[in-house]
Protein backbone atom coordinates (compact mmCIF):
# COMPACT_ATOMS: atom_id res chain seq x y z
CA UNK A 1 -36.37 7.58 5.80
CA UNK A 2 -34.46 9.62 3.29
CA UNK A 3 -34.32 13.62 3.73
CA UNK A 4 -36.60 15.37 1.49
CA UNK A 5 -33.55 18.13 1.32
CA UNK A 6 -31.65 15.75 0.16
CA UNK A 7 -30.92 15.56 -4.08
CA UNK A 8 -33.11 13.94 -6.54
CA UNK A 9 -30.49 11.25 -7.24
CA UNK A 10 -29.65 10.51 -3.76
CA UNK A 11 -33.25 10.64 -2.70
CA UNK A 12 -33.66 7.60 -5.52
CA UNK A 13 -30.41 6.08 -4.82
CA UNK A 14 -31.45 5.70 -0.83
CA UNK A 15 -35.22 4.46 -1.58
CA UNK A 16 -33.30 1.94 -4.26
CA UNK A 17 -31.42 0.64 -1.09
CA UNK A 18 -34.31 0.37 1.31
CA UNK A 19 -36.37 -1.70 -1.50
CA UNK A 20 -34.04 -4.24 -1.93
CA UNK A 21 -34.68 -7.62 -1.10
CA UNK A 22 -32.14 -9.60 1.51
CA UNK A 23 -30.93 -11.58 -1.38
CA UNK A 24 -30.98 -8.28 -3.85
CA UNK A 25 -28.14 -6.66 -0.46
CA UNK A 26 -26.10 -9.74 -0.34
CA UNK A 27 -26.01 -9.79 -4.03
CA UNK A 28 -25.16 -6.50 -4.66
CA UNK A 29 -22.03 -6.42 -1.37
CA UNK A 30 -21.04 -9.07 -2.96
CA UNK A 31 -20.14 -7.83 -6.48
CA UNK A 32 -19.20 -4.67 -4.85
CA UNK A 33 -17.09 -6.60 -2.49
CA UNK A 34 -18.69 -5.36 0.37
CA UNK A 35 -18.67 -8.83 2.23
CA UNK A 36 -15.27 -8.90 3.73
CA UNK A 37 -13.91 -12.08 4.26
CA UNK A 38 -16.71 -14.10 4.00
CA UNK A 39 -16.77 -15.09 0.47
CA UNK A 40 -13.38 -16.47 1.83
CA UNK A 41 -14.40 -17.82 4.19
CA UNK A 42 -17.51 -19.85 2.68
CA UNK A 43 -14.65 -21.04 0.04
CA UNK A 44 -12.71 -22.65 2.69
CA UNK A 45 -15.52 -24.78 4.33
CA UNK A 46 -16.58 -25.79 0.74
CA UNK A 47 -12.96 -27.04 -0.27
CA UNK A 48 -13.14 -28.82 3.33
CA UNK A 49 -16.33 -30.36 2.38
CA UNK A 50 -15.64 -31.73 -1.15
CA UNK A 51 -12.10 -33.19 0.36
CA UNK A 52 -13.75 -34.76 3.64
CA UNK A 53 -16.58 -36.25 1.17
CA UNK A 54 -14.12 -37.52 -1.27
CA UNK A 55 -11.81 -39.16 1.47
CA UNK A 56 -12.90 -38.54 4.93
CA UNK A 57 -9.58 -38.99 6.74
CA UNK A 58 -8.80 -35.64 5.47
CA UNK A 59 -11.63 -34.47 8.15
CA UNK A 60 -10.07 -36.51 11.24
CA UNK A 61 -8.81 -34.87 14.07
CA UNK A 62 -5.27 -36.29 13.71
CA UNK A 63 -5.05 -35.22 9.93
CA UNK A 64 -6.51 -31.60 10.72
CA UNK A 65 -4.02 -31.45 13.38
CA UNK A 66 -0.86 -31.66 11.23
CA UNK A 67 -2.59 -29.20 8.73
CA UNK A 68 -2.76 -26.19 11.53
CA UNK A 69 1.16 -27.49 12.31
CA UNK A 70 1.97 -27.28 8.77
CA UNK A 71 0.02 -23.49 8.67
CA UNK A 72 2.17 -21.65 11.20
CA UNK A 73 5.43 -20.94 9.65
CA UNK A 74 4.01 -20.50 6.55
CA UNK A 75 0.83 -18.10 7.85
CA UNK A 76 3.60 -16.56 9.70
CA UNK A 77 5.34 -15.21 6.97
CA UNK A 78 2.24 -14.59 4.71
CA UNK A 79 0.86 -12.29 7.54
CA UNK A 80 4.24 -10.26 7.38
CA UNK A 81 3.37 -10.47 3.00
CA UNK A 82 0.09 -8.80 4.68
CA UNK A 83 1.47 -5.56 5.54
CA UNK A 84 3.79 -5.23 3.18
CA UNK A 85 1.08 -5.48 0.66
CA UNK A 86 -1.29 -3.10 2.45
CA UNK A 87 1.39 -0.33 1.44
CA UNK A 88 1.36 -0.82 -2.12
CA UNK A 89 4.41 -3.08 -2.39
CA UNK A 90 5.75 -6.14 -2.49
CA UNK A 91 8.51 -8.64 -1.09
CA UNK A 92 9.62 -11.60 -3.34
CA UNK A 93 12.30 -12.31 -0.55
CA UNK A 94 10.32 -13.47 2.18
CA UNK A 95 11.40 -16.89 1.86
CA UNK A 96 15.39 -16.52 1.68
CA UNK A 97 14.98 -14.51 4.35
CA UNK A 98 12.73 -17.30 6.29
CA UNK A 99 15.60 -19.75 4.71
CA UNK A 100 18.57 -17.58 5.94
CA UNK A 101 16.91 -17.01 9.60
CA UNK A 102 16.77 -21.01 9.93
CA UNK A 103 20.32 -21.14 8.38
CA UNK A 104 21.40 -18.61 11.59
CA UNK A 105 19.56 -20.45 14.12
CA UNK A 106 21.03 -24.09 13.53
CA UNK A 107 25.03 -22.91 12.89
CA UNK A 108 24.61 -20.28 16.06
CA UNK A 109 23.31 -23.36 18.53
CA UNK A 110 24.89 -26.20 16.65
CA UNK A 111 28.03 -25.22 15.61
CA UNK A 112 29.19 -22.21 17.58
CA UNK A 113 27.13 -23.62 20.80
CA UNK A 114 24.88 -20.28 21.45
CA UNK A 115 21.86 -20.85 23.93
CA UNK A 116 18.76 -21.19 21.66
CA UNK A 117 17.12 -18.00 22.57
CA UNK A 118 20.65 -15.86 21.18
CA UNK A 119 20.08 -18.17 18.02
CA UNK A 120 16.75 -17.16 17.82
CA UNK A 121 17.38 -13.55 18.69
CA UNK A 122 20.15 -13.23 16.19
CA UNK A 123 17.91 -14.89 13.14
CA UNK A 124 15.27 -12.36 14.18
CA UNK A 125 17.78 -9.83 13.89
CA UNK A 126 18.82 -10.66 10.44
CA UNK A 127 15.10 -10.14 9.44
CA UNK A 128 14.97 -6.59 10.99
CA UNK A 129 18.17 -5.54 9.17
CA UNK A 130 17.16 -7.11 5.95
CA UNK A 131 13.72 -5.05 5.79
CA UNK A 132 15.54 -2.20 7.10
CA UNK A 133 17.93 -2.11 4.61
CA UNK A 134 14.68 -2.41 1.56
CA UNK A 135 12.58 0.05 3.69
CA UNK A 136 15.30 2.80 3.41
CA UNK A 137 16.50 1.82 -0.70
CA UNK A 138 12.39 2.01 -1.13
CA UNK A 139 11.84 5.47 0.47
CA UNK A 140 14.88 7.27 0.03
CA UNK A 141 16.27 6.10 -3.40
CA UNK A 142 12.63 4.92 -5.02
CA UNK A 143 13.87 1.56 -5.59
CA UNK A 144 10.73 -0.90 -6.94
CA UNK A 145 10.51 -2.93 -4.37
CA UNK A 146 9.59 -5.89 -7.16
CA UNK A 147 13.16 -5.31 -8.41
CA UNK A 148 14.65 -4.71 -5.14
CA UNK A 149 13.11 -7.65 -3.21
CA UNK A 150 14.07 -9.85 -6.37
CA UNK A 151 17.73 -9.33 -6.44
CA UNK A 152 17.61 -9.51 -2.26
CA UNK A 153 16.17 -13.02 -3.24
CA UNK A 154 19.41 -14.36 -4.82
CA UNK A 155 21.60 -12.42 -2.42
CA UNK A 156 19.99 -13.79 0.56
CA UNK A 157 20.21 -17.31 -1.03
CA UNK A 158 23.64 -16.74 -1.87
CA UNK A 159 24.34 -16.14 2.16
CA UNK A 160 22.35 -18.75 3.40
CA UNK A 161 24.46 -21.01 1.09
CA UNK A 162 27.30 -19.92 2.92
CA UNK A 163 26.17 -19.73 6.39
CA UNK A 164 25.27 -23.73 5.76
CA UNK A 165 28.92 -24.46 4.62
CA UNK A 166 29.77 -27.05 2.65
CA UNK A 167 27.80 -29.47 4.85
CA UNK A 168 24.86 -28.04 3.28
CA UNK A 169 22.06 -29.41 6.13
CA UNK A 170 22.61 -29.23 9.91
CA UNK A 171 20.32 -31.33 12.17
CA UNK A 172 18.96 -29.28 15.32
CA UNK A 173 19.15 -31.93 18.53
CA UNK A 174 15.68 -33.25 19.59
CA UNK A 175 16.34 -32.78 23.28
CA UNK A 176 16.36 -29.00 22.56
CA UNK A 177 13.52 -28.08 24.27
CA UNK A 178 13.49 -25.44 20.89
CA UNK A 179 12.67 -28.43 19.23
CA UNK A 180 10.45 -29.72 21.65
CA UNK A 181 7.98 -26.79 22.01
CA UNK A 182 7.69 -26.31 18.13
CA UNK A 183 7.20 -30.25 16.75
CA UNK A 184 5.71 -31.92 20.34
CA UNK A 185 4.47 -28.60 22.04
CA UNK A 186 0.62 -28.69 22.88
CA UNK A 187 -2.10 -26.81 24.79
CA UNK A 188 -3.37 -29.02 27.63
CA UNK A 189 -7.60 -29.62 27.06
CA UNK A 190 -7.53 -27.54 30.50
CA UNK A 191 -5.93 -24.96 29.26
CA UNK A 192 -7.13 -24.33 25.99
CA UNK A 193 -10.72 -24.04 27.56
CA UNK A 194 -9.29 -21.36 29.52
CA UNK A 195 -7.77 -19.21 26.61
CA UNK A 196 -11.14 -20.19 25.15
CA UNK A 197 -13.27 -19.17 27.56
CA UNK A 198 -10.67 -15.64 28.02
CA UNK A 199 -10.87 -15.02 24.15
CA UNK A 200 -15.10 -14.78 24.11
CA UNK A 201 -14.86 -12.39 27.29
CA UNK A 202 -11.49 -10.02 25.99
CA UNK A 203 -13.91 -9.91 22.64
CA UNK A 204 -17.04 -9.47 23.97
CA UNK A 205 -16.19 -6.65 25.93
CA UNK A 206 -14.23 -4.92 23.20
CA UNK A 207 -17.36 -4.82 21.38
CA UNK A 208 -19.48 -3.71 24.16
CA UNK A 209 -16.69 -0.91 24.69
CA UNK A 210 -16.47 -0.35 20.90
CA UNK A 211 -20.48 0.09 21.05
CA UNK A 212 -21.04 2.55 23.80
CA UNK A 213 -18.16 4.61 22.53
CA UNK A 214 -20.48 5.00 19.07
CA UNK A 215 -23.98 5.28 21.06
CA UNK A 216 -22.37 8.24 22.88
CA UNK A 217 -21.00 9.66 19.74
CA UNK A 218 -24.45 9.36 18.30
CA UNK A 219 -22.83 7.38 15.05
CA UNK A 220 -24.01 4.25 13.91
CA UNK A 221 -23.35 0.72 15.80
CA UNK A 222 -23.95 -2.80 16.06
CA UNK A 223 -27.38 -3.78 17.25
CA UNK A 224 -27.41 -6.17 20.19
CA UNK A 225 -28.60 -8.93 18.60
CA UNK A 226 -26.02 -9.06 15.91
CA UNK A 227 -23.69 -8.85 18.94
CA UNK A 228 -25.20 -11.78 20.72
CA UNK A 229 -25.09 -13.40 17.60
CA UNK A 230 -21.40 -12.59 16.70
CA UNK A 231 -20.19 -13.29 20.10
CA UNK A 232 -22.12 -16.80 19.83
CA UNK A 233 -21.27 -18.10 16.64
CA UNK A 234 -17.01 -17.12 17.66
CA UNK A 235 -17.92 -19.10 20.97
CA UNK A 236 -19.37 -22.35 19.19
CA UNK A 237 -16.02 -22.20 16.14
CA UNK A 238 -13.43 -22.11 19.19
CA UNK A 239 -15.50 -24.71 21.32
CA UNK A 240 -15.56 -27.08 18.37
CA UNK A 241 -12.14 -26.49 17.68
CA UNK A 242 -10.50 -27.13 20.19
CA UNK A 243 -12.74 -30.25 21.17
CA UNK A 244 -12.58 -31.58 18.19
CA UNK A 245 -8.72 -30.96 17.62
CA UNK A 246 -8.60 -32.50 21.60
CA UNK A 247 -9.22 -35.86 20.30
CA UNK A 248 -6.38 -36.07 18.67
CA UNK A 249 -3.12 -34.17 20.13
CA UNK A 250 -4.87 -30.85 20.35
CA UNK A 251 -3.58 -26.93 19.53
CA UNK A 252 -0.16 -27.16 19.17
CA UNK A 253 1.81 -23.74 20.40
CA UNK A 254 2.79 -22.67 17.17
CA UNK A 255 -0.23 -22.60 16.25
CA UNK A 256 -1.48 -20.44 18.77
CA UNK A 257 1.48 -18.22 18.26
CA UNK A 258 -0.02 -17.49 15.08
CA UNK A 259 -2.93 -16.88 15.95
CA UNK A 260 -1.92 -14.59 18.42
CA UNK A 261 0.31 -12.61 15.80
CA UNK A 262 -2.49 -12.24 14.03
CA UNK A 263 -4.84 -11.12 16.49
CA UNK A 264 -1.94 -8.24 17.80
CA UNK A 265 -1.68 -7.09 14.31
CA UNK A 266 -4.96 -6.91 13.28
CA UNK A 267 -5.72 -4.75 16.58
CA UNK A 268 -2.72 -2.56 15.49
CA UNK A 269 -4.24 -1.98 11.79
CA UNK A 270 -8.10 -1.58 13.40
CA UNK A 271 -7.27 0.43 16.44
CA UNK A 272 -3.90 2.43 16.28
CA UNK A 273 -2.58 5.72 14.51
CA UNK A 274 -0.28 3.23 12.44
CA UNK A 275 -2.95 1.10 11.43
CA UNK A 276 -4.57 4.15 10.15
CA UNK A 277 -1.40 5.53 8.24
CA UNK A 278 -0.76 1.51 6.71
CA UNK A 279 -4.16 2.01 5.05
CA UNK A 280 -4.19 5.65 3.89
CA UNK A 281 -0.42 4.65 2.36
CA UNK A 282 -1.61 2.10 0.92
CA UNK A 283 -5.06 3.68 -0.35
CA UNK A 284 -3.34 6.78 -2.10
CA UNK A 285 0.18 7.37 -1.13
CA UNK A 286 0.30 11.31 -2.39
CA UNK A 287 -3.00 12.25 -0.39
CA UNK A 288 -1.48 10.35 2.32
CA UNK A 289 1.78 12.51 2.16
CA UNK A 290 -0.54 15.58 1.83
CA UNK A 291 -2.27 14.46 4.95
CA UNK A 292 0.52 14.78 7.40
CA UNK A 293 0.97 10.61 7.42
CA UNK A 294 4.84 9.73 7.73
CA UNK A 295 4.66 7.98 4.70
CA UNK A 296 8.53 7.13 4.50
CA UNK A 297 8.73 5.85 7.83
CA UNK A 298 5.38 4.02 7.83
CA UNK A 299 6.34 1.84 4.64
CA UNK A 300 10.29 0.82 6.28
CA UNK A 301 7.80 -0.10 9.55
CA UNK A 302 5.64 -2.73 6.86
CA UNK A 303 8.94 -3.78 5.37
CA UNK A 304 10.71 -4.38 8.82
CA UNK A 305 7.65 -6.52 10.22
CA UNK A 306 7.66 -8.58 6.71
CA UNK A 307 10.96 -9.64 6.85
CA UNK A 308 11.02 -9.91 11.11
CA UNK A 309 7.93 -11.88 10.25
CA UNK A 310 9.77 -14.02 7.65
CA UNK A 311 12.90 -14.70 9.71
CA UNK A 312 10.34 -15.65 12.22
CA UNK A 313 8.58 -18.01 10.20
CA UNK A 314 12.01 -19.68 9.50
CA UNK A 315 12.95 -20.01 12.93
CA UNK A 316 9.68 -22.39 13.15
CA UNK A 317 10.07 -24.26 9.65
CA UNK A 318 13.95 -24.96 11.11
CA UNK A 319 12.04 -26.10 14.88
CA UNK A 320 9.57 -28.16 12.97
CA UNK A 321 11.74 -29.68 10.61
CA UNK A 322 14.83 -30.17 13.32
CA UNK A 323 16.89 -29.66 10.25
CA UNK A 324 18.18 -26.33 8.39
CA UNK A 325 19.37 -27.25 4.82
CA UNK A 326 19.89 -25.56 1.48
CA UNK A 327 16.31 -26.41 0.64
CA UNK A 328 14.46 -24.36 3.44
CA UNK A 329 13.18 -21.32 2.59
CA UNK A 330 12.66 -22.58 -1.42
CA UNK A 331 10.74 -20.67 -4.14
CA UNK A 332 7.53 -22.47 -2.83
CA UNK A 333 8.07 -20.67 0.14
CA UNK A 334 7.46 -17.09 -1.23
CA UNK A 335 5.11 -18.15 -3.64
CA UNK A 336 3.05 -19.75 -1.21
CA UNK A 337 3.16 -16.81 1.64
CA UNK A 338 2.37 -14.57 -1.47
CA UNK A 339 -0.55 -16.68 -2.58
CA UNK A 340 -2.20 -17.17 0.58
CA UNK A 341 -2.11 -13.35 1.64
CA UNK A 342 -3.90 -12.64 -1.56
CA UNK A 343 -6.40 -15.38 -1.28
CA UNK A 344 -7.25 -14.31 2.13
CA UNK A 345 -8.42 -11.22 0.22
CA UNK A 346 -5.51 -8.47 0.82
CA UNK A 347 -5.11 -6.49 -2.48
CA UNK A 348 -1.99 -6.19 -4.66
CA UNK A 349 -3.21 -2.64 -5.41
CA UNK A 350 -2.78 -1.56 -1.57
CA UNK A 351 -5.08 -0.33 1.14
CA UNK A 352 -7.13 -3.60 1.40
CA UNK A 353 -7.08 -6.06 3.59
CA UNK A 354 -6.45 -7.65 6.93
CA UNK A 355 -4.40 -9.33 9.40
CA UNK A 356 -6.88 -12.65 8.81
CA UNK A 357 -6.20 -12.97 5.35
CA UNK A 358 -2.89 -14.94 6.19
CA UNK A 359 -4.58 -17.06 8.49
CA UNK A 360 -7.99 -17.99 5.73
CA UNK A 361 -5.45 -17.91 2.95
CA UNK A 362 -2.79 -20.11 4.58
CA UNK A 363 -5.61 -22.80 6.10
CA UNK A 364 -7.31 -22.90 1.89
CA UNK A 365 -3.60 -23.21 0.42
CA UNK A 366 -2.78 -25.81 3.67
CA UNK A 367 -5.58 -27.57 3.07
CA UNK A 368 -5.66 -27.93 -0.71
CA UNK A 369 -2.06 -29.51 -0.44
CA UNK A 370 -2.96 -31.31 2.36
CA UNK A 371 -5.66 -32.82 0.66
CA UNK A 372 -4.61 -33.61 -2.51
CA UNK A 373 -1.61 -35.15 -1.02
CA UNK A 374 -4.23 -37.64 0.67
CA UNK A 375 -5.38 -38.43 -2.56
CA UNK A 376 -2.06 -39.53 -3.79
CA UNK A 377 -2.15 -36.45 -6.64
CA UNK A 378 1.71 -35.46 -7.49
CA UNK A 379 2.70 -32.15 -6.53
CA UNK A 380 2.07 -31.15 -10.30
CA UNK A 381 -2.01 -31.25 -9.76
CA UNK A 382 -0.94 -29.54 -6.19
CA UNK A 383 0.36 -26.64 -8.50
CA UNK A 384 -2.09 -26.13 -10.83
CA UNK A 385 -4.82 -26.50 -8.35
CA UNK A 386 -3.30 -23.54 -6.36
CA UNK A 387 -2.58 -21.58 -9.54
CA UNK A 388 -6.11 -21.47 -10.69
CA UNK A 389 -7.36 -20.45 -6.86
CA UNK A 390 -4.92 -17.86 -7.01
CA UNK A 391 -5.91 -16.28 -10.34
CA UNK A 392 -9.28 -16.06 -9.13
CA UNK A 393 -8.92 -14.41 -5.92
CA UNK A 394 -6.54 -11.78 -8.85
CA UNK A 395 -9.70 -11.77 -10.84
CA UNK A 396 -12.01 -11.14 -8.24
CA UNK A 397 -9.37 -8.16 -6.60
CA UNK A 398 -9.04 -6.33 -10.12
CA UNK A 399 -13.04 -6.38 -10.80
CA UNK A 400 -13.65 -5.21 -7.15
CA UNK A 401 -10.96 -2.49 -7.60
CA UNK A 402 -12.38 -1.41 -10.90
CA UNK A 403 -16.05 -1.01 -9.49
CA UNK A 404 -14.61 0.89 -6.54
CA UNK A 405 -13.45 3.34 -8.86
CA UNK A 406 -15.81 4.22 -11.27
């Protein structure tokens, strides 16, 4: 019931609200954008639907298994495109530095003999120094980081050129259990029901925490249906999942590294003072600064974890592939990473977004490769395809924007 203090227009705005229809409310959070990630989402199962229908192998367990493989180092580095983005700015380097990191981790353990965790340590520190060095020329000199992240592009190509040497590719050993963990590595059925069954319970009670922290604050919360319901419907997609993904070779550990990254960082952008400070950067950077936020040192934290995230991302595309060549890390790289953090709905403008647009965004670009590689289309139609899916999700970002702000 509206307040009959309340002003003429908002008295009529409120009873507009309460008259609507259910299909009038979805309607109108749609075009106002209002729906999260749902539209994604719903996107997603329809592309899986048209490509199971035209050629169901792209639905078997074994195919949709090497799609979540082929995800991770990818989704990796998009998420790290995620946070970067949420800030206002961009980084076109993400992939040289994904190329470099897998460059550092086959010469350090190949060549020079280093245990495989130094290797891995050392590419990872090659990503922190990298987005330290663009968080600092962003914040202190104003750099663009367009421009900036552009010309660290060709530089980083130009070292990972000479890190390779003139051989050019370097094979990683299969018995490295580095190699091992990343391309045969795989949650026992026994054990993914367990980090199943430890998922619905951690998430449950977060919400049940989340709830009684707003009932006592007399704000509103989340009824208990929709809880039941929420908590159901996450317990029946990570049942089928991983039963369905059991009948082939299962969840592969990459894959669940991923999904754990995403997971910690989307808790650190929902629940933490940086979180907070990521999104009121990226919202409107002078309130922000008039605020109290550490705006400098908040935007070198979102370029660090991009390019950490990169070099990480590397490290798996180098584990994967057992190989490190001049070709890893490629312009399809960045352009892909790019494209599936804005898919997955995170805005170019800043301040929108989430941690689970990498891992939506990732799966639809994944999947639309995936399947038109089943269909025997060349990589041209692949393009194209992923072009037009990407201006859209632009489209549909500028129009949602614009409304925002009138």
């Amino acid at each position: 019931m509206t307040s009959p203090t309340a002003p003429a227009p908002l008295r009529a705005h409120l009873a507009a609200l309460e008259s609507e229809s259910p299909w009038e409310r979805l309607v109108r959070r749609l075009r106002d954008g209002e729906l999260g990630m749902l539209p994604i989402v719903a996107a997603l199962v329809l592309i899986w639907v048209v490509l199971g229908v035209i050629n169901p192998a792209f639905l078997s367990a074994e195919n949709l298994v090497n799609l979540t493989l082929q995800s991770a180092p990818t989704g990796v580095i998009a998420l790290g495109v995620v946070l970067v983005l949420l800030v206002g700015q961009i980084d076109l380097s993400v992939g040289s530095v994904s190329g470099l990191a897998a460059a550092v981790v086959a010469v350090t353990t190949v060549l020079l003999d280093w245990p495989v965790a130094v290797g891995i340590l050392a590419a990872l520190a090659v990503g922190v120094v990298v987005g330290l060095g663009y968080g600092v020329l962003a914040t202190r000199l104003g750099l663009p980081s367009f421009v900036l992240t552009l010309a660290g592009l060709l530089v980083l190509a130009g070292v990972q050129l000479r890190v390779l040497g003139p051989r050019g590719s370097i094979n990683l050993p299969f018995e490295s259990w580095f190699v091992q963990v990343v391309q045969q590595g795989f949650l026992s059925q026994t054990l993914a029901w367990v980090v199943v069954v430890g998922v619905v319970v951690v998430v449950t009670v977060l919400q049940l925490v989340e709830r009684g922290r707003r009932v006592r604050a007399d704000l509103p919360r989340v009824s208990v249906t929709r809880l039941v319901l929420r908590t159901t419907a996450l317990a029946a997609v990570l049942s089928v999942t991983v039963a369905y993904l059991g009948t082939a070779r299962g969840v592969g550990y990459t894959v669940v590294l991923f999904v754990a990254l995403v997971v910690v960082v989307d808790v650190l952008l929902r629940r933490t003072r940086w979180g907070r400070s990521v999104r009121a950067v990226g919202g409107d950077r002078r309130s922000a600064l008039l605020a109290g936020v550490a705006v400098r040192r908040t935007m070198v934290s979102c370029f660090v974890a991009c390019s950490t995230f990169a070099a990480l991302g590397g490290v798996l595309a180098a584990g994967r592939l057992a190989a490190a060549n001049q070709g890893t890390g490629g312009a399809e790289t960045y352009l892909t990473a790019i494209a599936a953090a804005v898919i997955g709905g995170t805005s170019l403008f800043g301040g929108r977004g989430s941690a689970w647009s990498a891992l939506v965004g990732v799966l639809v670009i994944t999947s639309i490769a995936n399947g038109l590689t089943l269909l025997n289309l060349d990589t041209a139609v692949r393009y194209v395809v992923t072009g037009v899916v990407l201006a859209l999700a632009i489209t549909v970002d500028t129009l949602v924007r614009g409304r925002r702000e009138i």
